[in-house]
Protein backbone atom coordinates (compact mmCIF):
# COMPACT_ATOMS: atom_id res chain seq x y z
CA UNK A 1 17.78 -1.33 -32.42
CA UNK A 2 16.59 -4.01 -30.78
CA UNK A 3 15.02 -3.56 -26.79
CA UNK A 4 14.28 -5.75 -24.10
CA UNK A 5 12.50 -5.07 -21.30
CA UNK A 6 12.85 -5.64 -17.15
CA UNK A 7 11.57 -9.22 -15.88
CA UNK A 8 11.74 -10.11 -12.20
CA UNK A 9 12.75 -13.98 -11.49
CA UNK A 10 13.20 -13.37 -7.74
CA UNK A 11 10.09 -10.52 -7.09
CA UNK A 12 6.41 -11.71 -6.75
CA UNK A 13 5.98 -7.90 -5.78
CA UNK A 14 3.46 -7.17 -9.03
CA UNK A 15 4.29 -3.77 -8.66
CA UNK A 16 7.72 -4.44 -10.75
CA UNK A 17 5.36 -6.16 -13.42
CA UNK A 18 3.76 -2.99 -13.14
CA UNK A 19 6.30 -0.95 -14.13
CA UNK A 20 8.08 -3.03 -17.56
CA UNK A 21 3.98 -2.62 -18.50
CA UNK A 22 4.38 0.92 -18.16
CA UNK A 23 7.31 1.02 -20.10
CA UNK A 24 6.15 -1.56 -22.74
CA UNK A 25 3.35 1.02 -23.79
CA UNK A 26 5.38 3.36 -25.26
CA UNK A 27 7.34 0.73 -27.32
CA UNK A 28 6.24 0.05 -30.92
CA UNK A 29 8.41 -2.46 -31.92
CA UNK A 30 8.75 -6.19 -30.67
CA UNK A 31 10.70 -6.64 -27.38
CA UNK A 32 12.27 -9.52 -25.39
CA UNK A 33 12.26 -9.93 -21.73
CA UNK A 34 16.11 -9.74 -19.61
CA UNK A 35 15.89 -10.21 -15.57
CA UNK A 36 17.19 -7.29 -13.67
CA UNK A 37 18.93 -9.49 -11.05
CA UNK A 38 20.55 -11.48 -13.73
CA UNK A 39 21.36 -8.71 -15.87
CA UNK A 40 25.25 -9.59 -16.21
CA UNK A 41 24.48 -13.40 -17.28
CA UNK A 42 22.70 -11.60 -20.35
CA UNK A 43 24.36 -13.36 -23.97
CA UNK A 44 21.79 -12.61 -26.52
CA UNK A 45 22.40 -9.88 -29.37
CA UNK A 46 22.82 -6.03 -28.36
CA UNK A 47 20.21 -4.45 -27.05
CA UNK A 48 18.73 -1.58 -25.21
CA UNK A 49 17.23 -2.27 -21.77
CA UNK A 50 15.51 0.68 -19.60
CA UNK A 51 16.73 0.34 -16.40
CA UNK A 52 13.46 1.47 -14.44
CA UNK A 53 12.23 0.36 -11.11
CA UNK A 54 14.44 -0.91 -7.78
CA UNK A 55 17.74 -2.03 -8.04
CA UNK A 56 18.07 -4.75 -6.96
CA UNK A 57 17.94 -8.48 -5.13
CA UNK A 58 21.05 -9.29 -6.63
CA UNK A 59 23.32 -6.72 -6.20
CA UNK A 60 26.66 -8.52 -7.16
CA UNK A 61 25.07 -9.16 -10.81
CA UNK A 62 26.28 -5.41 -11.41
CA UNK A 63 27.03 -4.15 -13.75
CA UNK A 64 24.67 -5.21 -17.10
CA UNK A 65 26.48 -8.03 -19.72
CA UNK A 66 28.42 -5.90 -22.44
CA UNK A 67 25.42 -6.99 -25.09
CA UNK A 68 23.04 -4.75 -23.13
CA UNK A 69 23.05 -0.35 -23.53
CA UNK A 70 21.18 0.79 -20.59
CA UNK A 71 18.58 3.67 -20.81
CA UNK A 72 18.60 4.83 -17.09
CA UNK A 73 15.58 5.84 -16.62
CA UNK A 74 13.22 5.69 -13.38
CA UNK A 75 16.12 4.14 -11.73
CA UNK A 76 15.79 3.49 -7.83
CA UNK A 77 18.19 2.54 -5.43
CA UNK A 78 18.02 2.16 -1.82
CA UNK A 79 20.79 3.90 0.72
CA UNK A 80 22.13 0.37 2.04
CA UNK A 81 23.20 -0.23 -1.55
CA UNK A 82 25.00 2.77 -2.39
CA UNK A 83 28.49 1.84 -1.81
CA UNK A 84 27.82 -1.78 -3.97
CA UNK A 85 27.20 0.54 -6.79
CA UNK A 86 29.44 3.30 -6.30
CA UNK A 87 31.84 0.90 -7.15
CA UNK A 88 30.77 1.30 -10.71
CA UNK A 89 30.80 4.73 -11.03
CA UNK A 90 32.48 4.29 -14.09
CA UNK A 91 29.58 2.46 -15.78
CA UNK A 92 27.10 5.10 -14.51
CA UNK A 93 29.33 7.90 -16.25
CA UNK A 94 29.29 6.16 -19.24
CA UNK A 95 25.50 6.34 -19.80
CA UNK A 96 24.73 9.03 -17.94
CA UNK A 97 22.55 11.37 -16.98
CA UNK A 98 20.95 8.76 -15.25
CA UNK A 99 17.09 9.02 -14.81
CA UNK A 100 15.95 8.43 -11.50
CA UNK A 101 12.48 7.47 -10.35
CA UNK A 102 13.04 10.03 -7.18
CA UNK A 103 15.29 12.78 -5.59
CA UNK A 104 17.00 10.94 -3.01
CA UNK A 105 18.95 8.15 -5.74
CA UNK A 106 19.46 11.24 -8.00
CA UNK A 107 21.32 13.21 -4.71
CA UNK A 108 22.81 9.93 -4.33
CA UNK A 109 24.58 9.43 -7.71
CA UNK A 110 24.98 12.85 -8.02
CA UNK A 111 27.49 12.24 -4.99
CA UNK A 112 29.01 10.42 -7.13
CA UNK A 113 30.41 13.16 -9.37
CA UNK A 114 27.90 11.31 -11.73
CA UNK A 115 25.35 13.22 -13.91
CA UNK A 116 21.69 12.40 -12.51
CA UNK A 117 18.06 13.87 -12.49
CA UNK A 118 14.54 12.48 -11.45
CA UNK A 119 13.23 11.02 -14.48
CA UNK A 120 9.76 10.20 -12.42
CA UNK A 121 8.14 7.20 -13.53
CA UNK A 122 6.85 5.34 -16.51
CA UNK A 123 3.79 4.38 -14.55
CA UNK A 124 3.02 8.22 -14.26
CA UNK A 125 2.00 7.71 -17.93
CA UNK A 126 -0.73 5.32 -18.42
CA UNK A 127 -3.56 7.04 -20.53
CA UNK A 128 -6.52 8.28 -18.66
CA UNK A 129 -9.24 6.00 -18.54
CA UNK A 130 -12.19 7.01 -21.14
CA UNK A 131 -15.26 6.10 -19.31
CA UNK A 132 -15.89 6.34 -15.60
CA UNK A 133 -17.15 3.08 -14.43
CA UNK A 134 -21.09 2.57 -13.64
CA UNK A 135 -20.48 0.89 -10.49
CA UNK A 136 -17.51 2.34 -8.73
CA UNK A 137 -16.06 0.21 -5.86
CA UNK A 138 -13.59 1.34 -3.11
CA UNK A 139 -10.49 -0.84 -3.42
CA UNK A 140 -8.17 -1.25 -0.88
CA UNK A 141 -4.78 -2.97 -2.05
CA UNK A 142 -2.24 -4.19 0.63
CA UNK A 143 -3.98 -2.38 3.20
CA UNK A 144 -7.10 -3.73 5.40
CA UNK A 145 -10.72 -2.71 5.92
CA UNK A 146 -10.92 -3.47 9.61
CA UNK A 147 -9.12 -0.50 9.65
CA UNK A 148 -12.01 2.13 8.46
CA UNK A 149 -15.22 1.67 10.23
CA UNK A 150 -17.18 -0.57 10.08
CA UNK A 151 -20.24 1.54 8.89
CA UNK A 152 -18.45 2.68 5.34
CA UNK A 153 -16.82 -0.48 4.78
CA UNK A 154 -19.70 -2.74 3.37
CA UNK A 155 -18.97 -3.91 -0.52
CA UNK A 156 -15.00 -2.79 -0.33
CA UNK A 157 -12.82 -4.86 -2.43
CA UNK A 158 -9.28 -6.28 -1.04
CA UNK A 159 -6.87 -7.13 -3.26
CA UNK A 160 -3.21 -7.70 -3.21
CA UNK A 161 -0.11 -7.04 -5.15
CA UNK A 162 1.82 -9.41 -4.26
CA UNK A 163 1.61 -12.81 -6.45
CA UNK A 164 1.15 -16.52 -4.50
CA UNK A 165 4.84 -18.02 -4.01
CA UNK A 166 4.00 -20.47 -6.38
CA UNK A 167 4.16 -18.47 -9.14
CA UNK A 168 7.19 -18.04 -10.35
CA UNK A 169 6.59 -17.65 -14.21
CA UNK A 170 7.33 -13.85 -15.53
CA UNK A 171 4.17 -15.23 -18.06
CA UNK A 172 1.96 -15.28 -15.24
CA UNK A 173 3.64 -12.63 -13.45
CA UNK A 174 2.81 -10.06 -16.15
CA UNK A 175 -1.43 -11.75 -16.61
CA UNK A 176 -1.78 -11.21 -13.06
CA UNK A 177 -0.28 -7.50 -13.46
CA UNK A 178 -2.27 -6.64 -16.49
CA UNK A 179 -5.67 -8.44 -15.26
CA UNK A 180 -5.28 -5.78 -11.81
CA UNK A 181 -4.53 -2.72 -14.27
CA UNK A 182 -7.60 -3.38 -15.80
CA UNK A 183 -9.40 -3.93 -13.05
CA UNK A 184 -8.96 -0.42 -11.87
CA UNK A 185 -9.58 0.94 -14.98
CA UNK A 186 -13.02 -0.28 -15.64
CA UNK A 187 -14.25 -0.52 -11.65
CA UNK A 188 -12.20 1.42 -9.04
CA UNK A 189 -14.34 4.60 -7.62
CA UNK A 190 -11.40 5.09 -5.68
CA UNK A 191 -8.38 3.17 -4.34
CA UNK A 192 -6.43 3.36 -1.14
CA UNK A 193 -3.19 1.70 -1.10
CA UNK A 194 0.03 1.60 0.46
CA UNK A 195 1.68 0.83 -2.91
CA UNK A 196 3.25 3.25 -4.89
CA UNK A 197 3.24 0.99 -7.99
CA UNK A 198 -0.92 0.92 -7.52
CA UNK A 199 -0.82 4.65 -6.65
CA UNK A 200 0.83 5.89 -9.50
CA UNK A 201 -1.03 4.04 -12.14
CA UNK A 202 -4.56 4.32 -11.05
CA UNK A 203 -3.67 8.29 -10.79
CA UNK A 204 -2.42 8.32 -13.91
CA UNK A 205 -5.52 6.49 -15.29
CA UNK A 206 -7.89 9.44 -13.67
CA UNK A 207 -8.92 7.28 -10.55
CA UNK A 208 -9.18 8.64 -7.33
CA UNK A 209 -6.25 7.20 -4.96
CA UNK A 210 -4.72 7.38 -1.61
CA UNK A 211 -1.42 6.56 -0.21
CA UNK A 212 -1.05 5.06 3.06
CA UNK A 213 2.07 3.50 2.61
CA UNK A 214 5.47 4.59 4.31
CA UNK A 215 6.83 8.44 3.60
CA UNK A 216 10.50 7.78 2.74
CA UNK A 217 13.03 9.15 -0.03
CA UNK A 218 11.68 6.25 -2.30
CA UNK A 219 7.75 7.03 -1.88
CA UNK A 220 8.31 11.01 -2.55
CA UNK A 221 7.79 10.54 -5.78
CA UNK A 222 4.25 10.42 -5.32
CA UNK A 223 4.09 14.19 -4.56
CA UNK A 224 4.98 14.72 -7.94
CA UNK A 225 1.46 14.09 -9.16
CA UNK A 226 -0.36 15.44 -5.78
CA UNK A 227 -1.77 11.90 -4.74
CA UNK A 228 -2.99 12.84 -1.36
CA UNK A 229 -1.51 10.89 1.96
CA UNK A 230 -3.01 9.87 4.87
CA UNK A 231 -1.86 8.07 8.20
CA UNK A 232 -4.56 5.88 8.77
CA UNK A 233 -5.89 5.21 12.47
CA UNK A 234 -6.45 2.09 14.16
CA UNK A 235 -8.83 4.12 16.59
CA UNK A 236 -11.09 5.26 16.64
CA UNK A 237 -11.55 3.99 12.94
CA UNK A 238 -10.89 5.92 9.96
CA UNK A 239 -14.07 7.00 8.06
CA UNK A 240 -13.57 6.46 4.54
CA UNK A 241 -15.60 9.90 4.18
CA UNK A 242 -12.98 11.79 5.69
CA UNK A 243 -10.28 10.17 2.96
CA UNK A 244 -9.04 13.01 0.76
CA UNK A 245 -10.20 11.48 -2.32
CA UNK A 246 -10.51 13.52 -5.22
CA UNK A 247 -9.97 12.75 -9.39
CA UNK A 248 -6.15 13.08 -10.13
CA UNK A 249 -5.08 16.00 -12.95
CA UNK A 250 -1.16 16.07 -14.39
CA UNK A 251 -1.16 16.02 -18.18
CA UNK A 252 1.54 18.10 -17.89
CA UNK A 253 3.88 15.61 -15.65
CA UNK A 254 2.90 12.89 -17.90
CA UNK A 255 3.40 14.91 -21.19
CA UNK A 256 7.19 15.68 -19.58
CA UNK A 257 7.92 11.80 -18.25
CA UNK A 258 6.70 10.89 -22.07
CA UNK A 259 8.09 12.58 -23.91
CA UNK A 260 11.97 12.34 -22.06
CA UNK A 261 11.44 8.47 -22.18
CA UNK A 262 10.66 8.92 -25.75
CA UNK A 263 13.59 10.91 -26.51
CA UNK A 264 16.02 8.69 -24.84
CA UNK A 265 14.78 5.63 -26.59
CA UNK A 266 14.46 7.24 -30.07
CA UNK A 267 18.09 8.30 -29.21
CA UNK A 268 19.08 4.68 -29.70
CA UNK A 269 16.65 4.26 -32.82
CA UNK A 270 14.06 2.39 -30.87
CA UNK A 271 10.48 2.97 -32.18
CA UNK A 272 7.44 4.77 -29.86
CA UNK A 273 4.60 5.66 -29.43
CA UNK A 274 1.92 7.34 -26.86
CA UNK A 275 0.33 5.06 -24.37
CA UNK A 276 -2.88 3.08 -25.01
CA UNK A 277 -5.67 1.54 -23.43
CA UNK A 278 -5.07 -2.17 -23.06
């Protein structure tokens, strides 16, 4: 059957560009692109879309077009929304169980009377990187230097995942996405971030991370894979030292997530196969 995957018109958060990535590597067929906050305007052919990532900027677009047969799977949705969608509990029962990315939207839906479990992520699954690189940098990604002292802070990198407002094309979108996943892969020594969407695929590719970001019901998910957390402090200044950096180990999490996605999509007689390089 034909598949489409998540694009994100009104997001320059790469972190959702991240995630249809994720997903894309386990598809071996061609897919098209549908945007998850116009998901009811939808009027190609059927299709299957995996509903993965944060629902959504557009919550009155809700339910999906009829075209579209939703694979719920790493499906997130924040408290403040709950009643929007419990208005379509119907829908949800319709394709459930519905695969969540973490245990507070499964609770959630499962409130519902509505048949839910945590899925995890498809970003859990990118294939561990092959060759450590020869010149390992420290990257911090949304998160400052000035706060780690000054000392251990010479030749850090800063990046950023969150794309200039003046791109607004999924086509650079997804370059920018895919030139930062490599990135990581062939340089990072280790990466702090306060982005789960950086955390969970530079784990998965056998980096070294930590989380600095904000401990809610949405960021749990990265105890899952053990990626170690840290408050960081404005002073006296964090060493980077005394950061609980170590490499990341859960074949066993990503052999799970895998092969669950894979059975849900084959379930609809889309073609898969493992994750790549690339």
């Amino acid at each position: 059957m034909k598949i489409s995957l998540l694009t994100y018109s009104n997001s320059n958060n790469i972190g959702d560009n991240i995630q249809t990535i994720a997903v894309s590597k386990h598809i071996d067929q061609r897919y098209d692109l549908v945007d998850r906050d116009f998901i009811n305007s939808y009027n190609g052919e059927p299709c299957v879309v995996v509903m993965n990532g944060w629902f959504t900027h557009e919550p009155r677009n809700w339910p999906p077009a009829p075209g579209i047969t939703p694979v719920f799977f790493g499906f997130h949705l924040i408290p403040e929304l709950a009643a929007e969608f419990e208005k379509h509990k119907a829908y949800f029962e319709r394709f459930a169980p519905i695969g969540c990315r973490d245990q507070a939207t499964a609770d959630m839906i499962k409130s519902w009377g509505v048949e839910a479990y945590v899925s995890g992520c498809a970003t859990m699954t990118f294939k561990t990187r092959s060759k450590e690189p020869d010149d390992p940098k420290i990257i911090f990604v949304d998160h400052t230097r000035r706060d780690f002292h000054r000392g251990q802070r010479k030749g850090c990198i800063e990046l950023a995942h969150e794309a200039p407002f003046y791109i607004s094309g999924s086509t650079a979108k997804f370059a920018i996405a895919g030139e930062l996943l490599n990135y990581y892969r062939q340089n990072a020594g280790l990466v702090v971030t306060s982005r789960i969407h950086c955390a969970m695929p530079c784990a998965a590719m056998g980096i070294p991370v930590v989380y600095t970001g904000k401990r809610d019901g949405r960021t749990a998910i990265i105890d899952m894979i053990g990626i170690p957390t840290v408050k960081i402090r404005h002073f006296p200044r964090t060493k980077i030292t005394s950061l609980p950096a170590q490499k990341p180990s859960f074949e066993d999490v990503k052999r799970r997530v895998t092969s669950d996605l894979h059975a849900r999509l084959s379930s609809h007689g889309v073609k898969v196969r493992a994750p790549c390089d690339g």
